[in-house]
N, C-alpha and C. Protein backbone atom coordinates (compact mmCIF):
# COMPACT_ATOMS: atom_id res chain seq x y z
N UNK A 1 73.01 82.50 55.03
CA UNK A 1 73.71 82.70 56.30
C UNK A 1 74.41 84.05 56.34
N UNK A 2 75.28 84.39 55.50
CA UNK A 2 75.70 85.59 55.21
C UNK A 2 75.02 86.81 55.34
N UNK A 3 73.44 86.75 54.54
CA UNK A 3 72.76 87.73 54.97
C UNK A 3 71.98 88.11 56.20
N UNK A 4 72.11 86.80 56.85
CA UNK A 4 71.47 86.59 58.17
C UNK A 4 72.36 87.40 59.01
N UNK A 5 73.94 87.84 58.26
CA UNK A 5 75.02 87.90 60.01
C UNK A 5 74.64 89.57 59.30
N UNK A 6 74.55 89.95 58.00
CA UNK A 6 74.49 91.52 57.72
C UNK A 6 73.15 91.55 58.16
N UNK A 7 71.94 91.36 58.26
CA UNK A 7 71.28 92.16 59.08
C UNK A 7 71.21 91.93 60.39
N UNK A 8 71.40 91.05 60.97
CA UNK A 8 71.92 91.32 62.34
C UNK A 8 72.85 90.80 62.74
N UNK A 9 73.74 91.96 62.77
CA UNK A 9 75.46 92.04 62.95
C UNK A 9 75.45 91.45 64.69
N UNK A 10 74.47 91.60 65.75
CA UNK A 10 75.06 91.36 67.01
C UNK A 10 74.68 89.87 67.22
N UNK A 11 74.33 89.39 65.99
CA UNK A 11 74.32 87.81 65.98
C UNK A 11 75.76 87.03 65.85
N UNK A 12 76.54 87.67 65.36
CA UNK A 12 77.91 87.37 65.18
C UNK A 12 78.52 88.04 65.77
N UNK A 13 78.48 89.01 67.08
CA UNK A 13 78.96 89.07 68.21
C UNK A 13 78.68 88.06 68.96
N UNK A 14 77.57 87.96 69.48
CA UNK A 14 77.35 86.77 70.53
C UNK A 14 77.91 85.46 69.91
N UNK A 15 77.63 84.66 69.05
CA UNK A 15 78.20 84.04 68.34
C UNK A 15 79.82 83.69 68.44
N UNK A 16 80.75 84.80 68.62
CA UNK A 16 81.95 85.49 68.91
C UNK A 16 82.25 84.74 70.32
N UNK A 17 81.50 85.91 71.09
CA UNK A 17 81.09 85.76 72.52
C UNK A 17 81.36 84.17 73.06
N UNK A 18 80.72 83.69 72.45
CA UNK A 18 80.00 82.00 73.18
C UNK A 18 81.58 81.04 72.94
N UNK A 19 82.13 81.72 71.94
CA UNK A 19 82.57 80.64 71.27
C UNK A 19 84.38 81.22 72.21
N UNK A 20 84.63 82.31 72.09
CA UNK A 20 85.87 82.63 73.04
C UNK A 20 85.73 81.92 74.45
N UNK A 21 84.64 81.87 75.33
CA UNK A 21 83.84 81.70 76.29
C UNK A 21 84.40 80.32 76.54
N UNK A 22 83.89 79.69 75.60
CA UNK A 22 84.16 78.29 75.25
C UNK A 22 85.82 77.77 75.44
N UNK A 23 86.68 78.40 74.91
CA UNK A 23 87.73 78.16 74.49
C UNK A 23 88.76 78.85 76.40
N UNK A 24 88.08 79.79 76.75
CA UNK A 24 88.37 80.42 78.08
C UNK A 24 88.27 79.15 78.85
N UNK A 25 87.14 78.75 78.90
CA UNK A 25 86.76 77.55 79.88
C UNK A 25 87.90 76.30 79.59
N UNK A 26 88.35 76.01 78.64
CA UNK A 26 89.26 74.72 78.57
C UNK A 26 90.44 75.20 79.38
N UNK A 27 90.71 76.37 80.00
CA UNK A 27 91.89 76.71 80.79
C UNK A 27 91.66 76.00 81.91
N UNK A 28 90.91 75.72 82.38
CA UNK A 28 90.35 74.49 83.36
C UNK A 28 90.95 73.57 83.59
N UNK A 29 90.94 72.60 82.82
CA UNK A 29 91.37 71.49 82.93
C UNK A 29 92.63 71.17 82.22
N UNK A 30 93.20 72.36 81.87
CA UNK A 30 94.13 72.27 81.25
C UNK A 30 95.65 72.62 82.44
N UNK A 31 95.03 74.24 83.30
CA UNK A 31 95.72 74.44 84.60
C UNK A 31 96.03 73.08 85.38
N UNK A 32 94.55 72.18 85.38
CA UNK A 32 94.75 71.65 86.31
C UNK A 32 96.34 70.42 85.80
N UNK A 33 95.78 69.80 84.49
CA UNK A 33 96.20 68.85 84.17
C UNK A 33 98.02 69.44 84.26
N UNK A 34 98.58 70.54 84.27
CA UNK A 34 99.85 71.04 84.06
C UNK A 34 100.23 70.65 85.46
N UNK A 35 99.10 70.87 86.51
CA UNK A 35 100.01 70.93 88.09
C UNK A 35 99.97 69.57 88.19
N UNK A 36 98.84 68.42 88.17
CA UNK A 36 99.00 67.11 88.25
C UNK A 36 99.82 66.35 87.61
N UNK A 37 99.60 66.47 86.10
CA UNK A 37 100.37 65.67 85.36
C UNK A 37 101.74 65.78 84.90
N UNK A 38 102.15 66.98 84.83
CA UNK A 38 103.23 67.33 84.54
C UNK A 38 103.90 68.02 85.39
N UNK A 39 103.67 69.04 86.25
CA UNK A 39 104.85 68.84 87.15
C UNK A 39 104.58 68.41 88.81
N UNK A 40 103.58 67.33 88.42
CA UNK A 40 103.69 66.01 89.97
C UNK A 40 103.43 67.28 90.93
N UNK A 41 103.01 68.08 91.24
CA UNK A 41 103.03 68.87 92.80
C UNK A 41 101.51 69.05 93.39
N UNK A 42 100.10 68.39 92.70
CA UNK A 42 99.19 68.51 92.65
C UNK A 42 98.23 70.33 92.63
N UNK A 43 97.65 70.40 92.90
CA UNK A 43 96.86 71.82 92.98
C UNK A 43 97.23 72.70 94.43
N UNK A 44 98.20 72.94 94.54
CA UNK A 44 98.37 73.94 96.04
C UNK A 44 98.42 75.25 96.05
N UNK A 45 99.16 76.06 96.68
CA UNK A 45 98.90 77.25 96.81
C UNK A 45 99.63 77.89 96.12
N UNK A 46 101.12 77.21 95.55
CA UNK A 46 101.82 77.90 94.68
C UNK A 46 101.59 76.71 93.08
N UNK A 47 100.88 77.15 92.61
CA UNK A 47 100.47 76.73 91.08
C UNK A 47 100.02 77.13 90.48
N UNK A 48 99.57 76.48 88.90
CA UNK A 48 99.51 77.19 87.63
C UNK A 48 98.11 77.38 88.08
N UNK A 49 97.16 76.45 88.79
CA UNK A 49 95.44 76.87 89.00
C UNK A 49 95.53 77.72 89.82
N UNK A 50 96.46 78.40 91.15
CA UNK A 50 96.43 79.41 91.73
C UNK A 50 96.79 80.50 91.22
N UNK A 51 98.14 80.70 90.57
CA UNK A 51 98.54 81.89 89.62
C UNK A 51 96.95 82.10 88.94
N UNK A 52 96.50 80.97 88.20
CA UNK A 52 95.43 81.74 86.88
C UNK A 52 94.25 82.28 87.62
N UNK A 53 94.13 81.84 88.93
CA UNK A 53 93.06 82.75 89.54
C UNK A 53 93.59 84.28 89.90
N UNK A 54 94.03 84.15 90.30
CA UNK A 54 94.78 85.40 90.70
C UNK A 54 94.90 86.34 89.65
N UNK A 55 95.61 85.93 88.50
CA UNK A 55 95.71 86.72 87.10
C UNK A 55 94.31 86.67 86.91
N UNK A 56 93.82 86.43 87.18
CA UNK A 56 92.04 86.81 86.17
C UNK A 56 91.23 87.43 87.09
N UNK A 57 91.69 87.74 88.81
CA UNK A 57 91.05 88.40 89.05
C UNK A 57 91.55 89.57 88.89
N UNK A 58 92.85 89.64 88.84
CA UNK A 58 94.17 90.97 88.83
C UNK A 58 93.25 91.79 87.41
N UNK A 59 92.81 90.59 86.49
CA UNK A 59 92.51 91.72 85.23
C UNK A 59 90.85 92.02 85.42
N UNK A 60 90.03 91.35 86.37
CA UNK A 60 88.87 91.70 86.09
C UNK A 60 88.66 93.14 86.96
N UNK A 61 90.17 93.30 88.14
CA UNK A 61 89.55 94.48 89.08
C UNK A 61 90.04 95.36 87.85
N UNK A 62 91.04 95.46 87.11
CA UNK A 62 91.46 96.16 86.00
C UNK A 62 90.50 96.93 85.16
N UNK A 63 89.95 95.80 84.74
CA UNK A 63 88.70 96.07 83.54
C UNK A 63 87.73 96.64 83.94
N UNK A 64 87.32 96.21 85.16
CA UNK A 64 86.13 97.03 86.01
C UNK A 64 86.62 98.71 86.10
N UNK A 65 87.93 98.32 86.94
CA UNK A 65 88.25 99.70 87.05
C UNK A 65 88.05 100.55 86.14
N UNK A 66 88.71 100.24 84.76
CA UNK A 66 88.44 100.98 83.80
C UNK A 66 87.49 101.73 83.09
N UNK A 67 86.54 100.55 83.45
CA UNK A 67 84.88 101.00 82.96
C UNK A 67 84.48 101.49 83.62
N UNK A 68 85.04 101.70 85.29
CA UNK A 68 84.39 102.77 86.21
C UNK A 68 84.47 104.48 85.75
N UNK A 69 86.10 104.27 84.82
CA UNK A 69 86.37 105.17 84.66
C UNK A 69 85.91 106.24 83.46
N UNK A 70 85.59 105.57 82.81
CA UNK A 70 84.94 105.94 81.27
C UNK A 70 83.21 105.89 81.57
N UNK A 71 82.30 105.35 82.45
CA UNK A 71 81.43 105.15 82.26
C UNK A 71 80.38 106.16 83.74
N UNK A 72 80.62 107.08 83.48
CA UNK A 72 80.99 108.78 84.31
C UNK A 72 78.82 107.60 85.24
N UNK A 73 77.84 107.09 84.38
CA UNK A 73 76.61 107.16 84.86
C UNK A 73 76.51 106.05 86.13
N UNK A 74 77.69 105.30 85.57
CA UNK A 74 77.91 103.73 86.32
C UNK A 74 78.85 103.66 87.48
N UNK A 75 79.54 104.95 87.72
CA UNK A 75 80.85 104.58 88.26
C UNK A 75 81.26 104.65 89.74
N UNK A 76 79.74 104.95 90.53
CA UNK A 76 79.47 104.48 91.73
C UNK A 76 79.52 102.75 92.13
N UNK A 77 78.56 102.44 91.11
CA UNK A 77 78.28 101.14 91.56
C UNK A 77 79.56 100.41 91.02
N UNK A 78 80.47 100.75 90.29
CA UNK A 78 81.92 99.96 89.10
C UNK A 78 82.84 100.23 89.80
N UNK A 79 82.86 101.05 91.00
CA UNK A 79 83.88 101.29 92.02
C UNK A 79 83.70 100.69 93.09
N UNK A 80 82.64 100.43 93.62
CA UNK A 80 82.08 99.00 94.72
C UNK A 80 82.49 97.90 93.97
N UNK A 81 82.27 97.51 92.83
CA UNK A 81 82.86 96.22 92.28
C UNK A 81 83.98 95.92 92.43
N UNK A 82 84.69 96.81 91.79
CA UNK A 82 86.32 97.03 91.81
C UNK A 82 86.70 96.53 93.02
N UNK A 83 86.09 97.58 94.08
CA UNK A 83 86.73 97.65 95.51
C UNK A 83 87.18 95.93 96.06
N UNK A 84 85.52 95.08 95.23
CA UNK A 84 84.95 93.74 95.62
C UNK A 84 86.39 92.86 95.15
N UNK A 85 86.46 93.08 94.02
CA UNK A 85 87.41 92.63 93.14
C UNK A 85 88.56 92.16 93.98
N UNK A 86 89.51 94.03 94.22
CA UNK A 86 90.61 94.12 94.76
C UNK A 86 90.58 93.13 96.10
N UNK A 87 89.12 93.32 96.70
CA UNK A 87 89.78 92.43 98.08
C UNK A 87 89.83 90.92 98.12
N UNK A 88 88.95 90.50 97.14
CA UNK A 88 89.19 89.28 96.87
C UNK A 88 90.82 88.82 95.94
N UNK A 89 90.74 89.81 95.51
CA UNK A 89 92.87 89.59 95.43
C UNK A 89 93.63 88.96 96.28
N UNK A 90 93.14 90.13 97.05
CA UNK A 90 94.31 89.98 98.67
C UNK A 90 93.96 88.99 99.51
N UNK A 91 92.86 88.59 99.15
CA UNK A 91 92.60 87.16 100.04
C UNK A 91 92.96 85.95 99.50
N UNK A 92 92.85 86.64 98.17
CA UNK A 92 93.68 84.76 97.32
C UNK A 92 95.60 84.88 97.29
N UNK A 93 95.64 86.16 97.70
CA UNK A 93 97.20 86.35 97.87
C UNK A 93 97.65 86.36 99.59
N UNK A 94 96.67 85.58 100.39
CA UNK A 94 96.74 85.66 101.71
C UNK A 94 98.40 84.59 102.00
N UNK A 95 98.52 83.82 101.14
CA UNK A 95 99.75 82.98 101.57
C UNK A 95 100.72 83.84 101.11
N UNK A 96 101.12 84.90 100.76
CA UNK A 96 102.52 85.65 100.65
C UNK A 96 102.43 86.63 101.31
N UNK A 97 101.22 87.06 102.13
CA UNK A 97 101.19 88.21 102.76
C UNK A 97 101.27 87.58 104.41
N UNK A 98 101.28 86.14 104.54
CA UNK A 98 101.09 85.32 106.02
C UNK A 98 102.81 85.69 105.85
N UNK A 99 103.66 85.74 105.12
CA UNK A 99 104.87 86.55 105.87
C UNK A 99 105.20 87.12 106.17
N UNK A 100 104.18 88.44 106.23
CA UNK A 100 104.62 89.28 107.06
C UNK A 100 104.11 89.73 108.70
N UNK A 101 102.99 88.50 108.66
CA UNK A 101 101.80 88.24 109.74
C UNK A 101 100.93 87.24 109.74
N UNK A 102 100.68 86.64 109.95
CA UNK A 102 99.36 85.18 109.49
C UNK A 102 98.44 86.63 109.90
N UNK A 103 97.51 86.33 109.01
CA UNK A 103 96.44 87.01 108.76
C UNK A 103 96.42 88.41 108.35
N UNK A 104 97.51 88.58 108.10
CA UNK A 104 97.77 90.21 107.48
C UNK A 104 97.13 90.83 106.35
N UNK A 105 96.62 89.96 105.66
CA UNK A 105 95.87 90.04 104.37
C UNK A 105 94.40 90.51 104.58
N UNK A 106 94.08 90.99 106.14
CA UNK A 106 92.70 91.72 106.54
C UNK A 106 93.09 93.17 106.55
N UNK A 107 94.26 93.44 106.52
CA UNK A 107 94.38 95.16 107.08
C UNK A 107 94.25 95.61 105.43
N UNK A 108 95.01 95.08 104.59
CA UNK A 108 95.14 95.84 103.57
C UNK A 108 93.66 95.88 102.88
N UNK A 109 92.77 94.82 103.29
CA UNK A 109 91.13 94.24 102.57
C UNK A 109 90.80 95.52 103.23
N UNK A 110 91.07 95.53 104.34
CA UNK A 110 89.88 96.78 105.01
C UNK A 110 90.16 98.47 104.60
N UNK A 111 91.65 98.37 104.08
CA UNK A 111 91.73 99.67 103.72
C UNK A 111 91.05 100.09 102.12
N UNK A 112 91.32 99.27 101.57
CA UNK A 112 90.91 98.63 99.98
C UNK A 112 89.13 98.92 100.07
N UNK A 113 88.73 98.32 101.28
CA UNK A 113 87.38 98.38 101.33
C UNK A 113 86.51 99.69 101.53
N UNK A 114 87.47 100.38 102.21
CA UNK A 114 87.30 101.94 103.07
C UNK A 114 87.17 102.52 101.90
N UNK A 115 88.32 102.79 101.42
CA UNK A 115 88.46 103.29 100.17
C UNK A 115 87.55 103.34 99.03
N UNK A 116 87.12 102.24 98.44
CA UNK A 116 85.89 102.08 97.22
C UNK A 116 84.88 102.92 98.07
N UNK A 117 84.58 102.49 99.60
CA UNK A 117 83.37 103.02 99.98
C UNK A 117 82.92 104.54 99.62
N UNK A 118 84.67 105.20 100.25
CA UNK A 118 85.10 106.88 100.40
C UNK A 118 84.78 106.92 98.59
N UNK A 119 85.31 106.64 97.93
CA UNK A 119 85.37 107.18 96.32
C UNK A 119 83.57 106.68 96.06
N UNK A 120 83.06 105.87 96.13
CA UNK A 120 81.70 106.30 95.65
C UNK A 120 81.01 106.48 96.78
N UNK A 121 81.47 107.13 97.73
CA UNK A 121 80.01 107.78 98.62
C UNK A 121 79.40 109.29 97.63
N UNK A 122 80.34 110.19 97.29
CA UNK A 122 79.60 110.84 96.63
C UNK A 122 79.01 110.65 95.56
N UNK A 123 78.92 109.47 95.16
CA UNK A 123 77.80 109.07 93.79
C UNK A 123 77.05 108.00 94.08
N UNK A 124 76.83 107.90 95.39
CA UNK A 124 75.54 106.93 95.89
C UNK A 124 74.67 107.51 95.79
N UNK A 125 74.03 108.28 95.15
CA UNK A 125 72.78 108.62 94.31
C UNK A 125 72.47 107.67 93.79
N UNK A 126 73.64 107.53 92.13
CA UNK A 126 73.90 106.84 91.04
C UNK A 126 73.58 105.48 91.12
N UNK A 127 74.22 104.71 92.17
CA UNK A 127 74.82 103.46 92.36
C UNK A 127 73.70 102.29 92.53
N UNK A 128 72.12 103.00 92.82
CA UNK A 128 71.43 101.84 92.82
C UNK A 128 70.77 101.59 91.32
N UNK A 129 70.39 102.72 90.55
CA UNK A 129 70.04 102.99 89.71
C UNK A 129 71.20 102.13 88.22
N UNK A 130 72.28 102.31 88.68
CA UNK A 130 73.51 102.06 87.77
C UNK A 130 73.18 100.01 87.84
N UNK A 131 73.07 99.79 88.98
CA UNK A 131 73.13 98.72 89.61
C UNK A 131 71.94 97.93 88.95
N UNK A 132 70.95 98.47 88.90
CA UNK A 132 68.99 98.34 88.15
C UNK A 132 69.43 97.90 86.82
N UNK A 133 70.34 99.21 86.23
CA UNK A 133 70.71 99.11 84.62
C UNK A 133 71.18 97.99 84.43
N UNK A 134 72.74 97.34 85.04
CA UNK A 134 73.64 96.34 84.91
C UNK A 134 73.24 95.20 84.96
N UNK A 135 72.07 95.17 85.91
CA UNK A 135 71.32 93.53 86.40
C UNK A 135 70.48 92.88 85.10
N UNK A 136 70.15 93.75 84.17
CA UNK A 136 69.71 93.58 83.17
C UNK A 136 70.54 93.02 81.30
N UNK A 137 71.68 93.11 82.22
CA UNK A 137 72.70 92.93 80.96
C UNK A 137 73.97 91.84 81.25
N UNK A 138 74.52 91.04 80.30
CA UNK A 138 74.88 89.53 79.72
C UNK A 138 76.18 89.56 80.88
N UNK A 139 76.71 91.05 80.63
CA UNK A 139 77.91 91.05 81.30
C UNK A 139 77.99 90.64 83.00
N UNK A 140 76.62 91.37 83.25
CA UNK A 140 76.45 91.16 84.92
C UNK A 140 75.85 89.72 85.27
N UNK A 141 75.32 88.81 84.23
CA UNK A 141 74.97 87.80 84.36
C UNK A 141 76.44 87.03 84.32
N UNK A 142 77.39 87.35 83.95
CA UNK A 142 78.46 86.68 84.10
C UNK A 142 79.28 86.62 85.05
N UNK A 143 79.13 88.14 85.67
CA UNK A 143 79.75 88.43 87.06
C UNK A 143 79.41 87.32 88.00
N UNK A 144 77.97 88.06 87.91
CA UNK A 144 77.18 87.19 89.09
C UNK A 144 77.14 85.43 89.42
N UNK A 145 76.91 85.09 88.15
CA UNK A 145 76.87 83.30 88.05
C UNK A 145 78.82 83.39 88.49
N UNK A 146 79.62 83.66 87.97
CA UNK A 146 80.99 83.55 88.45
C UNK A 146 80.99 83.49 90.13
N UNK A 147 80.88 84.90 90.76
CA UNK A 147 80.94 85.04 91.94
C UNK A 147 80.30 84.02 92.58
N UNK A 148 79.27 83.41 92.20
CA UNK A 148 78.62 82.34 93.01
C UNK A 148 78.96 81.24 92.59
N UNK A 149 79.82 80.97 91.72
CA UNK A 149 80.30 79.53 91.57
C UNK A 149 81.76 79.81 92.62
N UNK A 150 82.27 81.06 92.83
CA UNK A 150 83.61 80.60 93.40
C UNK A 150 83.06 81.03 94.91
N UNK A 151 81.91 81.46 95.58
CA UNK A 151 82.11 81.88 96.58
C UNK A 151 80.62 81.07 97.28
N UNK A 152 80.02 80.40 96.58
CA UNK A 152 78.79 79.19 97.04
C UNK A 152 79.34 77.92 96.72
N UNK A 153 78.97 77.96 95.28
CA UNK A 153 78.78 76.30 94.74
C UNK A 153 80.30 75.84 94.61
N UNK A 154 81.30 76.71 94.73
CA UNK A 154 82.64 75.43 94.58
C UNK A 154 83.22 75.25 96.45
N UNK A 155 82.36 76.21 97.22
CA UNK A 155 82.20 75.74 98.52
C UNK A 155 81.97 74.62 98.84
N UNK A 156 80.60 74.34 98.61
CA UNK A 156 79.36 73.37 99.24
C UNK A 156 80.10 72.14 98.26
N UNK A 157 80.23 72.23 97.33
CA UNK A 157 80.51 71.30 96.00
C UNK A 157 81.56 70.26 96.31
N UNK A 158 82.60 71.14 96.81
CA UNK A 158 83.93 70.50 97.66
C UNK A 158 84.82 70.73 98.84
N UNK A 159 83.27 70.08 99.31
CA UNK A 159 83.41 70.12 101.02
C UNK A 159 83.98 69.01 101.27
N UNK A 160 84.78 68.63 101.86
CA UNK A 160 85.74 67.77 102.23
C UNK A 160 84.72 66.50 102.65
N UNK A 161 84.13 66.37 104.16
CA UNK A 161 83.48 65.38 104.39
C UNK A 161 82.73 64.49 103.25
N UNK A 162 81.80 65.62 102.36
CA UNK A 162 81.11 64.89 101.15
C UNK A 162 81.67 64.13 99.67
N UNK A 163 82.76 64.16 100.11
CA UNK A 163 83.50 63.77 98.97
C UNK A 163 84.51 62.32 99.60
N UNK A 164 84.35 62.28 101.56
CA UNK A 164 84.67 61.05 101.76
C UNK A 164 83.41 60.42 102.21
N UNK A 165 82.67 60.64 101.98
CA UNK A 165 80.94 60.38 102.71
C UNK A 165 80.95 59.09 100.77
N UNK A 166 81.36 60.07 99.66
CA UNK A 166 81.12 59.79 98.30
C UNK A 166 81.98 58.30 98.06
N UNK A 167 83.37 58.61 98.20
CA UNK A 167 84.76 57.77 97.85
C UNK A 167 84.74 56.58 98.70
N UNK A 168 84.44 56.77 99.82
CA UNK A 168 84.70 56.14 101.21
C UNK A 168 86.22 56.01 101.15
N UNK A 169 86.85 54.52 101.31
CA UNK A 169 88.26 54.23 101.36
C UNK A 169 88.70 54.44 100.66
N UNK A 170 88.12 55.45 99.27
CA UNK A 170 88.98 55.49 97.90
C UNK A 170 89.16 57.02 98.40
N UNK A 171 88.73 57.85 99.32
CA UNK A 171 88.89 59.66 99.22
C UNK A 171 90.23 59.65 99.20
N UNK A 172 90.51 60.29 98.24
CA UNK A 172 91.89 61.26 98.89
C UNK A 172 91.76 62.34 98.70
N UNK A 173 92.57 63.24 99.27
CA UNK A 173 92.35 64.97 99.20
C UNK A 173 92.15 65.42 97.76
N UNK A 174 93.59 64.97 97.34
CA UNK A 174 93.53 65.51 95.85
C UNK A 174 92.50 65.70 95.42
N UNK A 175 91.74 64.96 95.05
CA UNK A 175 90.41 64.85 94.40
C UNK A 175 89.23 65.80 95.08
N UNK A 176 89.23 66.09 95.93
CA UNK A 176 88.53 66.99 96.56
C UNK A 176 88.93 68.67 95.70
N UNK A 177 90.35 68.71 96.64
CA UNK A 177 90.83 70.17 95.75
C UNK A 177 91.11 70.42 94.64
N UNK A 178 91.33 69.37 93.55
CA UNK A 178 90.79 69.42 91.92
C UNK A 178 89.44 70.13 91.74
N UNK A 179 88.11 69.41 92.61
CA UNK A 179 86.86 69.44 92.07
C UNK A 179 86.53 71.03 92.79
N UNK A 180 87.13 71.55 93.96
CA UNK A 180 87.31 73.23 93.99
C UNK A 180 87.82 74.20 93.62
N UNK A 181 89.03 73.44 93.47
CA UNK A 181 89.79 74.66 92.71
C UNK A 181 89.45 74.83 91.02
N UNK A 182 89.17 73.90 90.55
CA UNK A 182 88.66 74.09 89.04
C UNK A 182 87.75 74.41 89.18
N UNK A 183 86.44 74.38 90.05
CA UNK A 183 85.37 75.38 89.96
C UNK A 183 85.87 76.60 90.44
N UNK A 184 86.29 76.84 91.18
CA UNK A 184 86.54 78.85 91.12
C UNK A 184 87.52 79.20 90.39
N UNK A 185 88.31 78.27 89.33
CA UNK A 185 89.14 79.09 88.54
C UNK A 185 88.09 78.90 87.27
N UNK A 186 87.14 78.08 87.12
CA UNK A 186 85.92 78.77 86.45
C UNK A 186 85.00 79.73 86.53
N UNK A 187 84.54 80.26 87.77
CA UNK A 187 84.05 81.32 88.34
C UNK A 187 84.68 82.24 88.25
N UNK A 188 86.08 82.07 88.53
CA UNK A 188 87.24 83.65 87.81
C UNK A 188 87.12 83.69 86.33
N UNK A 189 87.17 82.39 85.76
CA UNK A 189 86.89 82.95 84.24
C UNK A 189 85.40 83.65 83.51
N UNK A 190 84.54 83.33 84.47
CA UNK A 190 83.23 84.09 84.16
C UNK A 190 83.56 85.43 84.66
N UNK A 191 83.97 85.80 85.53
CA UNK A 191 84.10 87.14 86.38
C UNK A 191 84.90 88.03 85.11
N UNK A 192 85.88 87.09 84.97
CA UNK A 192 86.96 88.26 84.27
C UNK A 192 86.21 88.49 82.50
N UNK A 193 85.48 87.37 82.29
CA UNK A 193 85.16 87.70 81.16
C UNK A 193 83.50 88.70 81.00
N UNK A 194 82.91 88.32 82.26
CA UNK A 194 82.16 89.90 82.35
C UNK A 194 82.33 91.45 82.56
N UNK A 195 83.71 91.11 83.45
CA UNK A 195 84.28 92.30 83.73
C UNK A 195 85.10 93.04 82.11
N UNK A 196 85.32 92.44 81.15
CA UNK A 196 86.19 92.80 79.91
C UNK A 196 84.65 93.08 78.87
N UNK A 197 84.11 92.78 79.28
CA UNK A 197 82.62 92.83 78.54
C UNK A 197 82.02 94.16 79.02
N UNK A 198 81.99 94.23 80.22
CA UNK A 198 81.57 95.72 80.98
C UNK A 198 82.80 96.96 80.19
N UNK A 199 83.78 96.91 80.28
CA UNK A 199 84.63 97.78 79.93
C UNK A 199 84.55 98.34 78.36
N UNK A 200 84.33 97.00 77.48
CA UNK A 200 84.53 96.82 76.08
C UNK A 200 82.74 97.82 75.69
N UNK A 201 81.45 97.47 76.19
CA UNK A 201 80.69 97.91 75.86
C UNK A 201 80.77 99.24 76.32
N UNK A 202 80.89 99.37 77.59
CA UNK A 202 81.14 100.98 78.53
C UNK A 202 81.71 101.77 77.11
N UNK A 203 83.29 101.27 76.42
CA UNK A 203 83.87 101.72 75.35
C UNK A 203 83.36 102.40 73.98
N UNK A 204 82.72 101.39 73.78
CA UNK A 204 81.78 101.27 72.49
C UNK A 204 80.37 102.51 72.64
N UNK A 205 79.70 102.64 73.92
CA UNK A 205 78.66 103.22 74.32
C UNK A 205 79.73 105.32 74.60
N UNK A 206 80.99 105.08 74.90
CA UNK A 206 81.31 106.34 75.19
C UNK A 206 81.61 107.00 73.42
N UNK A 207 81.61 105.75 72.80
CA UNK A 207 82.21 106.33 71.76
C UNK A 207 80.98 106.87 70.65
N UNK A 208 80.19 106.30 70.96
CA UNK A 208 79.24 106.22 69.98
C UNK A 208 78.32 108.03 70.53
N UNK A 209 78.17 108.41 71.82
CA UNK A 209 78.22 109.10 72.55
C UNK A 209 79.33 110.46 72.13
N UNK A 210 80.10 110.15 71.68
CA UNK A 210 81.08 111.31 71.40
C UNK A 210 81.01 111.54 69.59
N UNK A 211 80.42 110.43 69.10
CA UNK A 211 79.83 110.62 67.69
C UNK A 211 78.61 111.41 67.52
């Protein structure tokens, strides 16, 4: 076994990989079980499953960002991400920004949005090509399956009607917004952990590059 991990060392990365991955994902049911079980207020808008989305997208626009920044071939298409990132922030932070307007949380998306556009229009050369590269690698498979668990399948998944269509006289809400909100605070944990994967290799690839 030993000699198996010295000649191939990125067997015990992934290995690594799967197994943090693993341990990321029990934040799940663990968020949830803190807002239900322990402090009685179920899953709403101010809780530990809303904070941890929020914090994991706060670090994946981070990490992206970063790798936009170090990764001079990618950083058209890592600045559209970002941009993606940031506005999905402000939309999961739409209940503190409804004080200063119900619906106020579109002006700042659209400037956020303007912006990524303005910073990589001059490297939309790059950006489809960068985009070709990424689709091919573990990290963007993580993005991607994330984004579509929090922005398809924890949609459709926990749609209200189908879950009293399921229960009948037993539905109650709760149970509905458990079975959504723990899927997109799993979809944030894929996101953020592709996005720290993009940055970490971007790292590794600038360095090896300056060797």
């Amino acid at each position: 076994m030993k000699i198996a991990f010295q000649n191939h060392p990125e067997l015990m990365t992934v290995i690594i990989e799967i197994t943090l991955l693993a341990l990321c994902m029990l934040a799940v049911p663990a968020a949830i079980a803190l807002d239900v079980l322990v402090f009685n207020h179920g899953v709403h808008e101010v809780s530990v499953t809303e904070f941890s989305q929020s914090s994991l997208l706060f670090l994946s626009m981070v990490f992206t960002g970063l790798a936009a920044w170090r990764q001079r071939e990618s950083r058209g298409f890592l600045v559209l991400v970002t941009g993606l990132f940031a506005t999905m922030l402000i939309r999961e932070s739409d209940k503190f920004l409804d004080y200063i307007a119900l619906g106020f949380w579109v002006y700042p998306a659209i400037v956020i949005t303007v912006a990524a556009l303005v910073i990589a229009f001059p490297l939309r050369a790059a950006i489809i090509p960068a985009m070709v590269k990424y689709s091919a690698t573990r990290q963007f498979a993580y993005l991607v399956t994330g984004l579509l668990l929090v922005i398809v399948f924890s949609r459709a998944f926990g749609t209200g009607w189908f879950w009293e269509e399921v229960m009948l006289e037993d539905y109650d809400r709760i149970y509905k917004t458990i079975i959504q909100e723990g899927l997109e605070l799993l979809g944030y944990i894929l996101i953020c952990f592709g996005s720290v994967l993009s940055y970490r290799l971007g790292r590794d690839r600038v360095h090896t590059d300056e060797q």
